[in-house]
Protein backbone atom coordinates (compact mmCIF):
# COMPACT_ATOMS: atom_id res chain seq x y z
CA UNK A 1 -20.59 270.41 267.81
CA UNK A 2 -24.44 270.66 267.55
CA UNK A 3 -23.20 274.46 265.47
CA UNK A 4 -21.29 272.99 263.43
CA UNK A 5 -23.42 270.26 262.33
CA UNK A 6 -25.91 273.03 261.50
CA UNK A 7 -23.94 275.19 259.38
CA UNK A 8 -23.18 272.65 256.89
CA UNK A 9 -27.30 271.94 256.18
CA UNK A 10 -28.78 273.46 253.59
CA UNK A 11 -31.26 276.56 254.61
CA UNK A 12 -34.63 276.49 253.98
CA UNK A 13 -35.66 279.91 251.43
CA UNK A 14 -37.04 282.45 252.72
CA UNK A 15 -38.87 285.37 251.99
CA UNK A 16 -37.47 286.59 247.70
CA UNK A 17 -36.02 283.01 247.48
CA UNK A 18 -39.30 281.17 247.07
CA UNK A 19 -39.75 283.06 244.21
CA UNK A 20 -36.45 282.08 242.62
CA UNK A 21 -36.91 278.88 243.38
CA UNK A 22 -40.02 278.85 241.87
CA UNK A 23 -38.98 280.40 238.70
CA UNK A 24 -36.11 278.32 238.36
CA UNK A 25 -38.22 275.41 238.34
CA UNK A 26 -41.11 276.52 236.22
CA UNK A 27 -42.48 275.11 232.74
CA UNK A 28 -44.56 277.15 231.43
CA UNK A 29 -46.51 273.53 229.82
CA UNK A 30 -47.95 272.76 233.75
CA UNK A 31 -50.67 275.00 235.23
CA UNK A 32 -49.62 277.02 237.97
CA UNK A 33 -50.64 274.36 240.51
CA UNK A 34 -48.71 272.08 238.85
CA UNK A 35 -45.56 274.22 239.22
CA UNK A 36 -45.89 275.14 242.20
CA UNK A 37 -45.99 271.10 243.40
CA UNK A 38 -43.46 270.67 241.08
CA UNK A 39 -41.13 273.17 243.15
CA UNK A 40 -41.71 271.47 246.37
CA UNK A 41 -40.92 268.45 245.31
CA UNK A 42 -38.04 268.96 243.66
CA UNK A 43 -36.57 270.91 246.69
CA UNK A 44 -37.81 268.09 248.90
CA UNK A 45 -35.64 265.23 246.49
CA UNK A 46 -32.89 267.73 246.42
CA UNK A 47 -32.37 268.39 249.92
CA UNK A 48 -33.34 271.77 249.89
CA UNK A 49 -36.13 271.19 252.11
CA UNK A 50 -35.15 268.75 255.37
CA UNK A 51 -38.16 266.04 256.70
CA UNK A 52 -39.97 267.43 259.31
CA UNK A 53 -39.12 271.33 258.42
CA UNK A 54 -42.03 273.96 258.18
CA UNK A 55 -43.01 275.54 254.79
CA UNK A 56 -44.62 278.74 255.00
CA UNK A 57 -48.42 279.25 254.55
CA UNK A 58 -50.76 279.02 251.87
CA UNK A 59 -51.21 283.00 252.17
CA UNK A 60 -47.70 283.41 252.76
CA UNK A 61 -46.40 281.27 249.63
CA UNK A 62 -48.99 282.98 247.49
CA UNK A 63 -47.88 286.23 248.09
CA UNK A 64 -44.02 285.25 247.21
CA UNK A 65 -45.42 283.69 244.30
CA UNK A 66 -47.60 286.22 243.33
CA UNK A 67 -50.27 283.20 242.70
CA UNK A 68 -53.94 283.07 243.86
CA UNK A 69 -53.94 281.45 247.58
CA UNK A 70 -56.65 278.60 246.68
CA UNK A 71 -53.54 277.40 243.68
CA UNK A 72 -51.55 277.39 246.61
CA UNK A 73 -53.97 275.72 248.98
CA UNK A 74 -54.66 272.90 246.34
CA UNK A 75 -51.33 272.00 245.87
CA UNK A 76 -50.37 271.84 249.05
CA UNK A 77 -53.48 269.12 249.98
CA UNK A 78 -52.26 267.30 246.78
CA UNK A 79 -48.44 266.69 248.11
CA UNK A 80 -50.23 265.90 251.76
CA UNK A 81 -52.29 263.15 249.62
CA UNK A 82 -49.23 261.55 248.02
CA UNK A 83 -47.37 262.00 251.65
CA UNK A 84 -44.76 265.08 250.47
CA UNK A 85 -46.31 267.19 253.12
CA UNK A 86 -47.84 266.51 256.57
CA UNK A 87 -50.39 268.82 257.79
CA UNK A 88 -50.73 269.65 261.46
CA UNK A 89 -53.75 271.51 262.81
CA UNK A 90 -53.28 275.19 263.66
CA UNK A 91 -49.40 274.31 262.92
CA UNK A 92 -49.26 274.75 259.18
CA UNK A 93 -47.75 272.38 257.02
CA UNK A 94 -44.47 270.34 257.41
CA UNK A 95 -42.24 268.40 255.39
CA UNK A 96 -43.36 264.59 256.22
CA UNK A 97 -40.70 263.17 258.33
CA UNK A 98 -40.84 259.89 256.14
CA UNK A 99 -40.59 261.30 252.44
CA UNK A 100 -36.79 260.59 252.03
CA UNK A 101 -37.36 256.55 253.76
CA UNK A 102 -36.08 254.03 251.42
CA UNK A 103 -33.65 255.66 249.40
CA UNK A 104 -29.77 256.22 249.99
CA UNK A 105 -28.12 258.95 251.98
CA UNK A 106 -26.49 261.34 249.86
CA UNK A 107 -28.55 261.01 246.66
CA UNK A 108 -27.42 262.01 242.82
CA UNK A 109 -26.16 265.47 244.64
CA UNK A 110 -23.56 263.63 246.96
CA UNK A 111 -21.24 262.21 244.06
CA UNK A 112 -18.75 260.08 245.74
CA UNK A 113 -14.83 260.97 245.30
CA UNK A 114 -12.63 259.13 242.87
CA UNK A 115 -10.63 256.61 245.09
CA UNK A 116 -6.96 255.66 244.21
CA UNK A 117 -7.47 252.64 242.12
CA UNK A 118 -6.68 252.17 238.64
CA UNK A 119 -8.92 253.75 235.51
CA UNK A 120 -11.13 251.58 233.94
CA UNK A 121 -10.07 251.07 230.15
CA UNK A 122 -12.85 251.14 228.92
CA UNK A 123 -11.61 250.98 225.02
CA UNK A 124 -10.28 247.43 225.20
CA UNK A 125 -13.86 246.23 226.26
CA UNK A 126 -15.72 247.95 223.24
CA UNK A 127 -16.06 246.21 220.32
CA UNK A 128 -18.24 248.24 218.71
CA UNK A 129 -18.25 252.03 218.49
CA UNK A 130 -21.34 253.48 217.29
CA UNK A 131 -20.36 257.09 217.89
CA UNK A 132 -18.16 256.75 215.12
CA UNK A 133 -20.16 255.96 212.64
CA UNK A 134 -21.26 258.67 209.70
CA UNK A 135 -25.18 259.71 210.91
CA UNK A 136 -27.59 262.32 209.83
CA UNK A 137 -26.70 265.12 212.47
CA UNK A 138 -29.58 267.39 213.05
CA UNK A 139 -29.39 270.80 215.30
CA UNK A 140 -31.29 269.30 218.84
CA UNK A 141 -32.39 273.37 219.08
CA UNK A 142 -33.65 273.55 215.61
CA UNK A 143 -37.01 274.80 216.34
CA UNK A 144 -35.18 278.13 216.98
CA UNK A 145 -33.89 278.75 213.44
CA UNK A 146 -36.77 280.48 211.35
CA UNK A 147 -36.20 278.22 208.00
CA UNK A 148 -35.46 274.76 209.21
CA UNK A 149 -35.24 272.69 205.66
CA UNK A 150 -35.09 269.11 208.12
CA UNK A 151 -36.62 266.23 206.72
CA UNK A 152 -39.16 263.58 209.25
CA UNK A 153 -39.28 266.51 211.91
CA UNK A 154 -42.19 267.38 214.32
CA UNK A 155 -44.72 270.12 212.51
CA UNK A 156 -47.10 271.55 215.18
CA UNK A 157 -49.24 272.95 212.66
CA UNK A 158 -49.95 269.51 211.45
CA UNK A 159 -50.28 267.34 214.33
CA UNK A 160 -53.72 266.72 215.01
CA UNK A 161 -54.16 267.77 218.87
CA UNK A 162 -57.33 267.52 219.33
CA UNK A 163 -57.96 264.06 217.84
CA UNK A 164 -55.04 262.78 220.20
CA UNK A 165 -55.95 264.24 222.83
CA UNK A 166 -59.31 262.58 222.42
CA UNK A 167 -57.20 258.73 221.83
CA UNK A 168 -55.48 259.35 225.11
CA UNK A 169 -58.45 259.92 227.02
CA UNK A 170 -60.24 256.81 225.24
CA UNK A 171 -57.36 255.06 226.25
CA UNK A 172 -57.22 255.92 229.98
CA UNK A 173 -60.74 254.14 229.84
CA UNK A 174 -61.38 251.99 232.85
CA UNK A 175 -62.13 248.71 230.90
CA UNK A 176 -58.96 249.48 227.99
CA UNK A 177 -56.94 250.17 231.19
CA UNK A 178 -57.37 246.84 232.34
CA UNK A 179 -56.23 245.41 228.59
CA UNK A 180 -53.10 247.67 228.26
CA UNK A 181 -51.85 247.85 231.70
CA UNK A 182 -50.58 244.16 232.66
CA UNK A 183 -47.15 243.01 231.07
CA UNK A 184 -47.89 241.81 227.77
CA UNK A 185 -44.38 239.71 227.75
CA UNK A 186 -43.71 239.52 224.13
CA UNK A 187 -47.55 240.30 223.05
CA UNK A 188 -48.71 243.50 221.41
CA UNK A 189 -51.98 245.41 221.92
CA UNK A 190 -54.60 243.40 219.77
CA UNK A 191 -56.39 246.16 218.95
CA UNK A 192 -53.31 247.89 217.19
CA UNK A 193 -52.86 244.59 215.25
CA UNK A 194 -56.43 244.49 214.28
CA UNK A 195 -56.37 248.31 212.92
CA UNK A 196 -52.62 247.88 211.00
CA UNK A 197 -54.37 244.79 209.45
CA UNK A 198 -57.69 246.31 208.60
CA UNK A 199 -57.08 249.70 208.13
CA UNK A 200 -53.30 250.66 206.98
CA UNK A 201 -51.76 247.47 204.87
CA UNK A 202 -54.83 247.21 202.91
CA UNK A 203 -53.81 250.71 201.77
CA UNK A 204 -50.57 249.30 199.80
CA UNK A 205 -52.18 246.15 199.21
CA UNK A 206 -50.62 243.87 201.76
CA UNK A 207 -52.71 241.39 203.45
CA UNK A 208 -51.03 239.50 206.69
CA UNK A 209 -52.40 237.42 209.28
CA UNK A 210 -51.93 238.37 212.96
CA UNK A 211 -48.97 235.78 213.01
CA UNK A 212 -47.07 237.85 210.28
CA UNK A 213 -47.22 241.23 212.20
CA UNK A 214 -44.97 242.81 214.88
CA UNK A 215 -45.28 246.28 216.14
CA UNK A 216 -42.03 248.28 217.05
CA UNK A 217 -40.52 250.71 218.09
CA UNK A 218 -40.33 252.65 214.80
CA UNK A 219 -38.48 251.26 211.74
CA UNK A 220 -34.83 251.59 212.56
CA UNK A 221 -35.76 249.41 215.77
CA UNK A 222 -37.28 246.96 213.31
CA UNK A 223 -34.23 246.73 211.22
CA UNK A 224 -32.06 246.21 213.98
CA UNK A 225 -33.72 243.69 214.80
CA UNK A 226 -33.39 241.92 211.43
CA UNK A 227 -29.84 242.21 211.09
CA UNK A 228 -29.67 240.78 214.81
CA UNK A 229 -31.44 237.49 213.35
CA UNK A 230 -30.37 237.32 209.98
CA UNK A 231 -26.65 238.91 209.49
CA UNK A 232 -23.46 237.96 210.77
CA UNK A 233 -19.64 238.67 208.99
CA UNK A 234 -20.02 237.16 205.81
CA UNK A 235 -23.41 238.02 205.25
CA UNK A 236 -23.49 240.16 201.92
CA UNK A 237 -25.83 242.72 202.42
CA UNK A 238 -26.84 245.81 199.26
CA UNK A 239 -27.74 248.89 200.41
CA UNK A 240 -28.88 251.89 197.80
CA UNK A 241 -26.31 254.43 196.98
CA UNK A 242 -26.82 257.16 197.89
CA UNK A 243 -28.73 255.62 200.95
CA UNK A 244 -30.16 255.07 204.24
CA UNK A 245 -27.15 256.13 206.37
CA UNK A 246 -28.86 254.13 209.99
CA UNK A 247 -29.73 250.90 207.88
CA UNK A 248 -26.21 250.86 206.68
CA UNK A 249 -24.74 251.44 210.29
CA UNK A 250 -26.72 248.67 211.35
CA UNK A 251 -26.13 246.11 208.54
CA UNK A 252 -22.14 247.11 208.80
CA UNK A 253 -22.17 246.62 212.73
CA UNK A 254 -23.07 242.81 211.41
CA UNK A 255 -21.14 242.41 208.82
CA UNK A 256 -18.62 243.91 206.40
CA UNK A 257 -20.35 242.65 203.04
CA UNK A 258 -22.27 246.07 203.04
CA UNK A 259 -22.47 246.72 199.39
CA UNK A 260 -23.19 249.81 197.47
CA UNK A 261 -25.24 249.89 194.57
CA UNK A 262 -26.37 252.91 192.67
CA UNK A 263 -29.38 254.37 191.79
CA UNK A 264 -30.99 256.38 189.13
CA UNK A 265 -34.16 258.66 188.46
CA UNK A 266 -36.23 255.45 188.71
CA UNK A 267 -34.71 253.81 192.37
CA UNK A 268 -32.09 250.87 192.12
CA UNK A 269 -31.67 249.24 189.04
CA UNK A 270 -32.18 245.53 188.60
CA UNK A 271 -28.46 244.28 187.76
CA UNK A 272 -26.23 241.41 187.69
CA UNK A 273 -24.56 242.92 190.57
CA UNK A 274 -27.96 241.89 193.08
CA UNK A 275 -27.25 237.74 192.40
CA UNK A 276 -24.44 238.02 194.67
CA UNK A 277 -26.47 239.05 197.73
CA UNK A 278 -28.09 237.40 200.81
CA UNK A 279 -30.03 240.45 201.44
CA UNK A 280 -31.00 243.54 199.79
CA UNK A 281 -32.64 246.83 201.36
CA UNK A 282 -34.17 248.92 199.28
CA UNK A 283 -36.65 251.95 199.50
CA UNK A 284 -39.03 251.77 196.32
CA UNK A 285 -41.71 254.27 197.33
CA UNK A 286 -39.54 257.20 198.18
CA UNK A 287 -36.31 256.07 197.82
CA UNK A 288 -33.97 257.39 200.23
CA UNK A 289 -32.75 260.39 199.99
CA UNK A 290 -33.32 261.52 196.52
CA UNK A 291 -37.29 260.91 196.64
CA UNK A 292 -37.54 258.65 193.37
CA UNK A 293 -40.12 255.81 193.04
CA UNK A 294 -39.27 252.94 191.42
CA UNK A 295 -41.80 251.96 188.51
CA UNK A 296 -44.24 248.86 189.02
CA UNK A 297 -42.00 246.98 186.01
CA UNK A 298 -38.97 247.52 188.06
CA UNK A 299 -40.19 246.02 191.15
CA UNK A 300 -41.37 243.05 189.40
CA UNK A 301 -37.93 242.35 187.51
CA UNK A 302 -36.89 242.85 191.12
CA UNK A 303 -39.16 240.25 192.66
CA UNK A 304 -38.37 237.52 190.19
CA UNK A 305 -34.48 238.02 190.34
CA UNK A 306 -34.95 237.82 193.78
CA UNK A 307 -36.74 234.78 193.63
CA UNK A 308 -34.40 233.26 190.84
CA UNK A 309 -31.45 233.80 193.35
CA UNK A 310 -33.17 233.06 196.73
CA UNK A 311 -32.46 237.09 197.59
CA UNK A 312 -34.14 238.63 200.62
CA UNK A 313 -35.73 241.95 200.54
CA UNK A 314 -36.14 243.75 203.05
CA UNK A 315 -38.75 246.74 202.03
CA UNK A 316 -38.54 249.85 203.95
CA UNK A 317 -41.85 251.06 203.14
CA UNK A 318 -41.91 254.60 204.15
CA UNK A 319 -43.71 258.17 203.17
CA UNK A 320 -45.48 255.15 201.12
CA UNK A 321 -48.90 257.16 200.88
CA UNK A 322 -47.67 261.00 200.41
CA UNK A 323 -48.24 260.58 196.74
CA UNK A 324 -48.68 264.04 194.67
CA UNK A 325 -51.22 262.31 192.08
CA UNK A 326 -53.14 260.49 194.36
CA UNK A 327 -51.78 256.77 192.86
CA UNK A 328 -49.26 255.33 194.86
CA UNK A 329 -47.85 252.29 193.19
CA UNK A 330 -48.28 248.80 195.20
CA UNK A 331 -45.35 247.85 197.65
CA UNK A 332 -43.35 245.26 196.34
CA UNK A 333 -44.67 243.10 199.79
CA UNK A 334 -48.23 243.27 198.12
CA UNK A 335 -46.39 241.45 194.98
CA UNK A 336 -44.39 238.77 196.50
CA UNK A 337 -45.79 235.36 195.67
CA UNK A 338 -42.92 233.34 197.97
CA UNK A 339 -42.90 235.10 201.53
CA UNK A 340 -39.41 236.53 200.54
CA UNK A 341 -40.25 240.70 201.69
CA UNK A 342 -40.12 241.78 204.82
CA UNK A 343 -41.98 244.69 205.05
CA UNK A 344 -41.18 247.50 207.39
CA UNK A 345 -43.42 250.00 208.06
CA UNK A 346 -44.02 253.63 210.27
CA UNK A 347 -47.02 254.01 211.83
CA UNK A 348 -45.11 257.80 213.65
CA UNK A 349 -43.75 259.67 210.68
CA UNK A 350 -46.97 260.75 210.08
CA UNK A 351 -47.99 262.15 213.33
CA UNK A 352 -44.80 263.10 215.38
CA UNK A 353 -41.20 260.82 215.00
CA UNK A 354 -41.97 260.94 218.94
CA UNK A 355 -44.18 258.31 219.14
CA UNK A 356 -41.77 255.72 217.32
CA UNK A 357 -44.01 253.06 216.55
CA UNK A 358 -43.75 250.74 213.23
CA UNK A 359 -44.04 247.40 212.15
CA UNK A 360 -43.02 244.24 210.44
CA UNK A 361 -45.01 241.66 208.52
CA UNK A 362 -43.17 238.65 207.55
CA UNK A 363 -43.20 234.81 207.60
CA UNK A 364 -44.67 233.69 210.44
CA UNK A 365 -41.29 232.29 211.18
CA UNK A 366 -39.33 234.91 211.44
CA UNK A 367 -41.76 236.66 213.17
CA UNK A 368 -41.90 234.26 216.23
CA UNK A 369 -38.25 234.87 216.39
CA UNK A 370 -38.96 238.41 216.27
CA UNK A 371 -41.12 238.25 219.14
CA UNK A 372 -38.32 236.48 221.14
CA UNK A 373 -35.93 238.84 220.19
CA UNK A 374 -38.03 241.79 221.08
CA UNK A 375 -38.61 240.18 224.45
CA UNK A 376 -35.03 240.32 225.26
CA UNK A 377 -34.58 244.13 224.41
CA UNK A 378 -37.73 245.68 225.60
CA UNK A 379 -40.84 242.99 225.94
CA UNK A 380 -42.87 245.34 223.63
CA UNK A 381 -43.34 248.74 222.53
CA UNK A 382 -45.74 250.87 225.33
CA UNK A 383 -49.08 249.66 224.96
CA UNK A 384 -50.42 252.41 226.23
CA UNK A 385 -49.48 254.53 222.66
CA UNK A 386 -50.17 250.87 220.99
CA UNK A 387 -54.06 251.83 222.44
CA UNK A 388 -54.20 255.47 221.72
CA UNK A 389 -53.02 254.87 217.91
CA UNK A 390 -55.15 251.68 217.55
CA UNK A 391 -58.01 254.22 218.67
CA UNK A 392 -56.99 257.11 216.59
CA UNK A 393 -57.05 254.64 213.35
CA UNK A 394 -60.46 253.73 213.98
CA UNK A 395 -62.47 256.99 214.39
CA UNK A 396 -60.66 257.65 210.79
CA UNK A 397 -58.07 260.37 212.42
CA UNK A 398 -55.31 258.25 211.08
CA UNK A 399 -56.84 258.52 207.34
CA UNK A 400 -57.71 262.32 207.63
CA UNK A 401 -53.98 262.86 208.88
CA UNK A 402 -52.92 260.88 205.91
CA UNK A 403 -54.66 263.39 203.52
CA UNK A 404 -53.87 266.63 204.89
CA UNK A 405 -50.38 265.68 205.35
CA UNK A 406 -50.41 264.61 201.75
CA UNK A 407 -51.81 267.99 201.07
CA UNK A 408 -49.15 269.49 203.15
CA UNK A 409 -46.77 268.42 201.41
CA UNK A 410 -47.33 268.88 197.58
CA UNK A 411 -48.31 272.81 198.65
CA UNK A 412 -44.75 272.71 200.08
CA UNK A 413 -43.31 271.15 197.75
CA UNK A 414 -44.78 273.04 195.12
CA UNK A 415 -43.40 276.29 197.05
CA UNK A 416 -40.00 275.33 197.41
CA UNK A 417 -39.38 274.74 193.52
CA UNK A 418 -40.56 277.38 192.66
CA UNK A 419 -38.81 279.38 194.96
CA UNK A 420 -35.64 277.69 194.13
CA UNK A 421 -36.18 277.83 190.66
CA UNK A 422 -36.32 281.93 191.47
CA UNK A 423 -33.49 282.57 194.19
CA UNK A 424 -31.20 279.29 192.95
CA UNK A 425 -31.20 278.46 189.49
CA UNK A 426 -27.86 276.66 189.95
CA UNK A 427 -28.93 273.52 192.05
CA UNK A 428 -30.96 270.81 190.53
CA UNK A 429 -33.39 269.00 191.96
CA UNK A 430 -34.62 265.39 191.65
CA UNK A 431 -38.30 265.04 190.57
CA UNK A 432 -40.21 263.03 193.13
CA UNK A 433 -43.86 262.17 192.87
CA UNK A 434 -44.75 262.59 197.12
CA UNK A 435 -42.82 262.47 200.03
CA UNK A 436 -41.22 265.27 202.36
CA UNK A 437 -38.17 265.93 201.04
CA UNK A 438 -36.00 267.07 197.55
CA UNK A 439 -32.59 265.94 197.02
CA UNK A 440 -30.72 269.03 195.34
CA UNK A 441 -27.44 269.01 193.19
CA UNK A 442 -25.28 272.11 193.95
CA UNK A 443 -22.41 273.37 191.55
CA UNK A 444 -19.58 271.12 191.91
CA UNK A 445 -17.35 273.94 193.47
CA UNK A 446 -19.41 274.12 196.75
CA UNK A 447 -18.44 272.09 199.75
CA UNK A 448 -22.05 271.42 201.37
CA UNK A 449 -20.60 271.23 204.56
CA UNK A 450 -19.37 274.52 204.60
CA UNK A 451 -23.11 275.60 203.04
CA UNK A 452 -24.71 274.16 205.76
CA UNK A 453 -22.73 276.23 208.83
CA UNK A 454 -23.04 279.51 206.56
CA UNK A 455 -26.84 278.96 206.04
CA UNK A 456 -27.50 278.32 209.52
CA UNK A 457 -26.02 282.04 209.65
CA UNK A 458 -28.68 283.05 207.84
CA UNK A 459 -31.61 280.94 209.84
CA UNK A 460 -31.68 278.06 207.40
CA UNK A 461 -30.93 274.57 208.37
CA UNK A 462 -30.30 271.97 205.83
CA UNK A 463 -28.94 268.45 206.04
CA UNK A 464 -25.84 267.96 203.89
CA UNK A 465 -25.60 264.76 201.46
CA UNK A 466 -22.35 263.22 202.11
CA UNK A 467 -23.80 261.05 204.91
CA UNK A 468 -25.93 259.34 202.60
CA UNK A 469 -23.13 257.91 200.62
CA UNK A 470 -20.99 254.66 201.95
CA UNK A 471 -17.59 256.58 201.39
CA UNK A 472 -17.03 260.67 202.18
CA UNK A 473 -15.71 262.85 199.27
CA UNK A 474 -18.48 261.40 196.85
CA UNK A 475 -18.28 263.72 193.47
CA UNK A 476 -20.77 265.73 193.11
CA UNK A 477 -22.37 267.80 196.09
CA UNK A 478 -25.92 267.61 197.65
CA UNK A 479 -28.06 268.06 200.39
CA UNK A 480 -31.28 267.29 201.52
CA UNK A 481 -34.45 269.49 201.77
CA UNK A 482 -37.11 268.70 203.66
CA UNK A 483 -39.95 270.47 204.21
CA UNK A 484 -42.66 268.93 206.46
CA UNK A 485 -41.32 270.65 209.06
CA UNK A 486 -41.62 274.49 208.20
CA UNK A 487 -44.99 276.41 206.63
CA UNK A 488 -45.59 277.41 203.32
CA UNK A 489 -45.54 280.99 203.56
CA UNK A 490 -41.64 280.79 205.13
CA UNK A 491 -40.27 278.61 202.34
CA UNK A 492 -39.81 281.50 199.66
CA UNK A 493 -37.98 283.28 202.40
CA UNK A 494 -35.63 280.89 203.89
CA UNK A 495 -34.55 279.68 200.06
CA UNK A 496 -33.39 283.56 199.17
CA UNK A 497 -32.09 283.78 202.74
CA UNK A 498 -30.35 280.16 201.22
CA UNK A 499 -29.40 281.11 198.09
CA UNK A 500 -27.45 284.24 199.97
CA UNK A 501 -25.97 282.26 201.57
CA UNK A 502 -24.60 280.25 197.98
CA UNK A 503 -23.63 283.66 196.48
CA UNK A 504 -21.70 284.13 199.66
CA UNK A 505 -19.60 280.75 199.24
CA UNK A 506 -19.40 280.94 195.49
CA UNK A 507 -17.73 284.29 196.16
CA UNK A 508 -15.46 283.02 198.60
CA UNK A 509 -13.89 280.63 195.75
C-alpha cells in the first residue's frame, strides 16, 4: 500500500531537471536571484516540491544552474525568511513542513470532474453580451510586427524611465507610504487632485474645485460610469459619426437612442438634429478617429445650443495638448458658463495606456454620485500610481513628457505623409493639426479588412475603419494610422511595405 501511495507523488528533479525547470520558469526582466526564487516557489505551489522534502545545495544547485553559488545562497536565505524553506544545520535546506497550511488540498492543478447534473444555461441569464459588440481589435503580439501603424499604444522609446522610476521610489517613501497605503473608501490621493488642479486643467483653461474632480481609471472607466448615472432606455444619446466605437458600446448597453451624427473637416456640425438630445459626446480636440479639431466658433454655437435646449455634453478631452503649432484651442469645459460639460480627461495616454488613470470634473453633484458609484465598483483607482503620477507632475516630468511627445509626434507625422504621399498616392488623408493618428481614405474598390490581414503579411499592422461607424458596410473605405507607437526612421519602410501590399489587392480585383 505504502508503494503505491508513492508512485502516484510527484518526484522531486534531479540532476538535468533543475535546469529545465529553471528555464521553463525564467523571465529574463528578474535578476538571476530573482529567478531562481521564483522557480522554487512555483514548484513548491505546484506540488512539484512536497513539505518537508530536501532541495539540493547551494553548490549543488549552482552548478545545475550554471549560476554563481552566493545567487544561489541568497535566494535560498530569502525563501527561509518568508518561511518557503527551512534550514537545518549541517542538514541542508528543506521544504518547510508548513508552506502549503491554510489552503485546499488539491489546488488549481486538481480540477474536479464534471458530475452528472444538468449544464448551466448560462445564455438565458445574460442580458447583456458585450463580446458581441463591434470593438477596435488590436494584435495582443503586436510588438512583434516591424511596422505596427496602432494608434494609443506603448512606445518604449518615449516613456520616460528614468523619471518614473524616480516617482516610484518617492512614492515608496516612509511618510507617503503611510498617506497611500490605508483604504481611502471612496477618496482619492490629495496630492493627485492638487497637481490635476494646479498643473494639467490650467493647461486647457479649466478651473475646478476639489469637489468637481474624480480620478479614474482611465476615460472609458469614466464614461461608464456616466452612462451608469445618467442613461437608461429612452435616453437619446449623439455620438460622432464616424466615432468612438467603446463610448458607443457603452451608451447603447443603456439605451437604444444612440444616435449618429456626422462630421466634417471641422468635427460635428452644430445642427437642428442636436435639439433632440439628452446627451451629446463629442471629441473637439482630436476628434475621433479622423483627427479634426473643431474651430473655437463651432464650440461656442455648440455651447449655446446646448444651453438653449438644456443638452449635456459630455467632452472627451483627449490628445488635447499634442498640437503641431503649439496653440491648442480652449476645451469647450473652459467655456461653459452653466456647469453643463463634463469633462473627461487621460492623465495615461501620454505615458503608457498601462497606467489607466483619468479624470472627471463636473458639478459637484454629480460628482458625489460619482464617488458613490465608484465605491461600489472598485473604491478608487490604486493610490499608489495616484502618488507616483502626482509626484511625476510636480518635478515637471509630466510637462517635459508633454513636449517631447508633442515633438514625437509632428516628426512622425510629418514622415508618414510624406511617405504616403511617395509609396500611396491613392489614399487621402485627413489634415489634423496634433494628435497620434491619420484617418486615410482608400480607393473605393478595396475592402480594408482584407488590407489589413494582407499587410500584416508584410509586417504592417493597421486598424481598419469600419468599427468606427454605428452600422458595417459604411461607403467609402478607411483605416486608421497611428503612429506613436513605431520610430521615425521605420515609417517610410512599413508604408512601401503597405502600399505593396495595396498593389497586391488592387491586382487581385
Amino acid at each position: 500500500m505504502t508503494d503505491k501511495r508513492a508512485a502516484t507523488q510527484p518526484q522531486p528533479p534531479e540532476g538535468a531537471m533543475w535546469g529545465q525547470l529553471f528555464r521553463r520558469s525564467a523571465r529574463p526582466s528578474l535578476s538571476l536571484q530573482g529567478q531562481i526564487r521564483e522557480m522554487l516557489v512555483d514548484a513548491i505551489l505546484s506540488g512539484i516540491l512536497a513539505p518537508g522534502e530536501s532541495i539540493p545545495s547551494s553548490r549543488e544547485l549552482a552548478r545545475h544552474l550554471g549560476v554563481a553559488r552566493i545567487t544561489v545562497v541568497l535566494a535560498y536565505q530569502q525563501l527561509a525568511e518568508e518561511a518557503f524553506l527551512l534550514s537545518r544545520q549541517r542538514k541542508g535546506h528543506f521544504i518547510h513542513p508548513d508552506v502549503l497550511k491554510g489552503r485546499t488540498p488539491g489546488g488549481a492543478a486538481a480540477s474536479s470532474t464534471p458530475g452528472e447534473g444538468r449544464r448551466t444555461d448560462w445564455s438565458r441569464r445574460l442580458w447583456l453580451l458585450p463580446s458581441q459588440q463591434r470593438s477596435i481589435v488590436k494584435e495582443e503580439d503586436w510588438q512583434r510586427y516591424p511596422y505596427p501603424f496602432l494608434y494609443g499604444q506603448f512606445d518604449k522609446e518615449l516613456f520616460p524611465t528614468a523619471a518614473w522610476r524616480e516617482c516610484c521610489l518617492k512614492a515608496l517613501g516612509v511618510l507617503d507610504i503611510r498617506q497611500w497605503a490605508p483604504d481611502q473608501i471612496a477618496r482619492d490621493d490629495e496630492m493627485l487632485i492638487q497637481q490635476v488642479q494646479t498643473k494639467i486643467l490650467p493647461r486647457r483653461g479649466v478651473w475646478a474645485s476639489a469637489d468637481e474632480l474624480i480620478i479614474t481609471v482611465g476615460a472609458q472607466h469614466a464614461l461608464y460610469m456616466v452612462a451608469d448615472l445618467l442613461m437608461r432606455e429612452g435616453t437619446a444619446v449623439g455620438i460622432e459619426e464616424p466615432g468612438y466605437p467603446d463610448a458607443r458600446n457603452i451608451f447603447s448597453s443603456r439605451t437604444s437612442q444612440v444616435i449618429p451624427l456626422p462630421v466634417d473637416g471641422q468635427g460635428l456640425p452644430v445642427t437642428p438634429l442636436l435639439r433632440q438630445l439628452d446627451y451629446l459626446y463629442v471629441t473637439p480636440s482630436h476628434q475621433c478617429p479622423t483627427g479634426v479639431t473643431m474651430p473655437l466658433a463651432r464650440r461656442e454655437a455648440l455651447l449655446e445650443m446646448a444651453e438653449a435646449h438644456d443638452i449635456i455634453l459630455i467632452e472627451d478631452d483627449y490628445e488635447s495638448e499634442s498640437s503641431f503649432d503649439g496653440q491648442p484651442i480652449p476645451a469647450l469645459k473652459s467655456l461653459d458658463r452653466s456647469n453643463r460639460v463634463i469633462y473627461v480627461g487621460s492623465l495615461s495616454k501620454s505615458l503608457a495606456p498601462g497606467l489607466r488613470v483619468g479624470y472627471i470634473v463636473a458639478a459637484p453633484e454629480l460628482i458625489r454620485e460619482l464617488r458613490a458609484l465608484r465605491r461600489l465598483m472598485i473604491r478608487h483607482p490604486a493610490t499608489f500610481v495616484q502618488r507616483t503620477l502626482a509626484m511625476f507632475i510636480s518635478l515637471g516630468h509630466y510637462e517635459a513628457q508633454q513636449r517631447r511627445l508633442a515633438q514625437a509626434q509632428k516628426e512622425r507625422h510629418a514622415a508618414l505623409t510624406a511617405a504616403m504621399a511617395e509609396h500611396a498616392p491613392g489614399c487621402r488623408i485627413t489634415p489634423v493639426r496634433g494628435g497620434g493618428s491619420c484617418w486615410v481614405q482608400l480607393p473605393d474598390h478595396i475592402p480594408v479588412e482584407a488590407l489589413a490581414q494582407r499587410a500584416a503579411a508584410h509586417g504592417v499592422l493597421i486598424e481598419p475603419g469600419d468599427v468606427f461607424f454605428a452600422r458595417p458596410g459604411t461607403p467609402g473605405s478607411y483605416m486608421r494610422m497611428g503612429y506613436q507607437s513605431i520610430p521615425a526612421n521605420d515609417i517610410g519602410q512599413g508604408v512601401k511595405a503597405l502600399a505593396d501590399a495595396i498593389r497586391e489587392e488592387q491586382s487581385e480585383k
